[in-house]
Each structure stands twice: as structure tokens, then as C-alpha cells.
C-alpha atoms as a PDB file:
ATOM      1  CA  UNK A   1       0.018  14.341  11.106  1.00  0.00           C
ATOM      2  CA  UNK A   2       0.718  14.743   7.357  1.00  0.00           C
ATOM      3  CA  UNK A   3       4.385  14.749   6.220  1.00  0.00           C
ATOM      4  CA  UNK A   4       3.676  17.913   4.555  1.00  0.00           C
ATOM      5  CA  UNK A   5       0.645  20.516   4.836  1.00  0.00           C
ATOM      6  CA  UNK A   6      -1.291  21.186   1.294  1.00  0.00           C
ATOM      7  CA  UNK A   7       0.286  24.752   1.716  1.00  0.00           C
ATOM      8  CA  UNK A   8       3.552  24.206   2.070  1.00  0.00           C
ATOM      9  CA  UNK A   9       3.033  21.448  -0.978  1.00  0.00           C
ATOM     10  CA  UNK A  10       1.227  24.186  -3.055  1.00  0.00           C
ATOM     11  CA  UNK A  11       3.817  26.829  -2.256  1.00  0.00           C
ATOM     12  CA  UNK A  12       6.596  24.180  -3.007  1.00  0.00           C
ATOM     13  CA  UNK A  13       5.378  23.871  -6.289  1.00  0.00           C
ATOM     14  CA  UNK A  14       4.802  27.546  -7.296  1.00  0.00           C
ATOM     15  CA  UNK A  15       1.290  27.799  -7.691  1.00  0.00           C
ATOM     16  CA  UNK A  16      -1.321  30.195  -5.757  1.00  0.00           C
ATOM     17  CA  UNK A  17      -4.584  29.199  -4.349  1.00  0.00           C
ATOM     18  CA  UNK A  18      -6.404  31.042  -7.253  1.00  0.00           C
ATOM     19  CA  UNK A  19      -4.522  28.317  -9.306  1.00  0.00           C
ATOM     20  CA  UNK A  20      -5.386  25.604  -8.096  1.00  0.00           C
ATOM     21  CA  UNK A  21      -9.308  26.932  -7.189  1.00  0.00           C
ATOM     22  CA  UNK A  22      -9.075  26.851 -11.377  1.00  0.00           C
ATOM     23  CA  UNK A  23      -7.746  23.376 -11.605  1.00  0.00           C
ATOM     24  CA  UNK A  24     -10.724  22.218  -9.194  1.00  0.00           C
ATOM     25  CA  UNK A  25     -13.364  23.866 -10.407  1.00  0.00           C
ATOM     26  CA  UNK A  26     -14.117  25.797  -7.301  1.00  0.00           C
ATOM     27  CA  UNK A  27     -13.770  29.448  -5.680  1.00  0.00           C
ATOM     28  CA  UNK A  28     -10.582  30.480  -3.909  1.00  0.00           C
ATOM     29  CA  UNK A  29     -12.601  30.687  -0.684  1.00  0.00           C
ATOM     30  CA  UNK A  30     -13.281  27.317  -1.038  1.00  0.00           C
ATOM     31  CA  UNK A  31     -10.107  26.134  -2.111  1.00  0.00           C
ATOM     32  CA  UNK A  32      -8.921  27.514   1.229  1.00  0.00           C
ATOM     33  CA  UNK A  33     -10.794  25.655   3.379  1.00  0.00           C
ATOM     34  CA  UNK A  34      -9.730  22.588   1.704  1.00  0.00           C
ATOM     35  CA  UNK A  35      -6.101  23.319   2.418  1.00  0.00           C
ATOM     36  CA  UNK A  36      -7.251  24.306   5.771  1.00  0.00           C
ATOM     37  CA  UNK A  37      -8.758  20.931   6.584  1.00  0.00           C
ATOM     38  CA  UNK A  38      -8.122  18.341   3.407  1.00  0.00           C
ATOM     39  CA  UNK A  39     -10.831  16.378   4.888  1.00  0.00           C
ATOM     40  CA  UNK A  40     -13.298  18.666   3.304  1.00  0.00           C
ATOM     41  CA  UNK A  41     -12.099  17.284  -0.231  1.00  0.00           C
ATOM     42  CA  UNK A  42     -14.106  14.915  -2.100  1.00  0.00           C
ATOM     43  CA  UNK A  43     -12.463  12.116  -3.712  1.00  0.00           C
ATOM     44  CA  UNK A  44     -12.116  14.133  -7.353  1.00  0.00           C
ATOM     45  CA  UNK A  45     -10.370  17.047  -5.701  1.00  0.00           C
ATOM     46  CA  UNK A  46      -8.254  15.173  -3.229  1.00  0.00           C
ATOM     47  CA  UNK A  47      -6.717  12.990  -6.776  1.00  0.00           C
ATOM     48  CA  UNK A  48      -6.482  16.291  -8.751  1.00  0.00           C
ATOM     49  CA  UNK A  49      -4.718  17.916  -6.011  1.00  0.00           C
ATOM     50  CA  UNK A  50      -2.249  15.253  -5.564  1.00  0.00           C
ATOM     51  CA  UNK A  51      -1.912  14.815  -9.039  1.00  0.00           C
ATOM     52  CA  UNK A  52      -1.066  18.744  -9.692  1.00  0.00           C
ATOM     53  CA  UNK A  53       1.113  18.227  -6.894  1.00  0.00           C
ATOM     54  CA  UNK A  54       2.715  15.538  -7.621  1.00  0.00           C
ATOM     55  CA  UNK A  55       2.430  13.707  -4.349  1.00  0.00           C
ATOM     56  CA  UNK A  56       0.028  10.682  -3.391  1.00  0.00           C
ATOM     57  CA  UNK A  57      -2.863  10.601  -1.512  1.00  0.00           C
ATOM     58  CA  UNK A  58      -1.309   9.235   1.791  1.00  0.00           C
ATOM     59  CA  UNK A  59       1.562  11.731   1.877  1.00  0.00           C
ATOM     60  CA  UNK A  60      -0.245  15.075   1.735  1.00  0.00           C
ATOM     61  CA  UNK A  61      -3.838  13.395   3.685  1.00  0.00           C
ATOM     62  CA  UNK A  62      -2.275  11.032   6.110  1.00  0.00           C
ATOM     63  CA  UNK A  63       1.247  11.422   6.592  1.00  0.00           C
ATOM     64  CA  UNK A  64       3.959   9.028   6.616  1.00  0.00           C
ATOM     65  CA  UNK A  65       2.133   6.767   9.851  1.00  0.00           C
ATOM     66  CA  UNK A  66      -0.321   5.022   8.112  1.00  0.00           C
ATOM     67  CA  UNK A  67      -0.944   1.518   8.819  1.00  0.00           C
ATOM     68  CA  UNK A  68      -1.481  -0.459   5.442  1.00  0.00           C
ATOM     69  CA  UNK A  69      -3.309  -4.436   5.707  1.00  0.00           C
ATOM     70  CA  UNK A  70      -2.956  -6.880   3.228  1.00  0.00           C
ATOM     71  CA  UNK A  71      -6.604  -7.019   1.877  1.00  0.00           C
END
């Protein structure tokens, strides 16, 4: 379970779904479902999102339990 939802990040940081729809490139409806299930991201809007957010990718996707291998 993520550490923090997309919501409460977005609401943290002041800015309104209509906001960040405009950073992504995409409609507010859409933008919803995306902070609904972040899963529905592609790759671009899941780093733009972070990055606007100032979070990484693991905190807001994956939460503070994931398991990281030596590659």
C-alpha cells in the first residue's frame, strides 16, 4: 500500500486535478482515474507526476515495502 495516495500528494502540494491534467497533457477525467488507480499511468506520466510532486516513483506507486535486488 503506497505511503501516500496521489491525492493526498497532489493536495499536499496545492495543485488541483485540472493542474496537473495540464502538466500531462490529458483531460481532468482522465487525470482522475490515474489518481484513482496509478497503475493506469504510463511511464511519461507516472515520472512527470512524481517529478511535479516531488516524490519518487516507489513512494507514491509502491509504498515504502518494496523489495529492491542487487541486479
Amino acid at each position: 500500500m503506497p505511503n501516500e495516495t496521489l491525492e493526498e500528494a497532489r493536495k499536499r502540494a496545492g495543485y488541483t486535478q485540472q493542474y496537473m491534467a495540464d502538466k500531462l497533457g490529458c483531460s481532468r477525467p482522465t487525470y482522475a482515474a490515474i489518481e484513482a488507480d496509478p497503475a493506469r499511468a504510463t511511464v511519461l506520466q507516472a515520472k512527470t507526476i512524481c517529478s511535479l510532486l516531488s516524490k519518487n516513483y516507489e513512494y507514491i506507486f509502491f509504498g515504502s515495502n518494496v523489495n529492491k535486488t542487487n541486479v
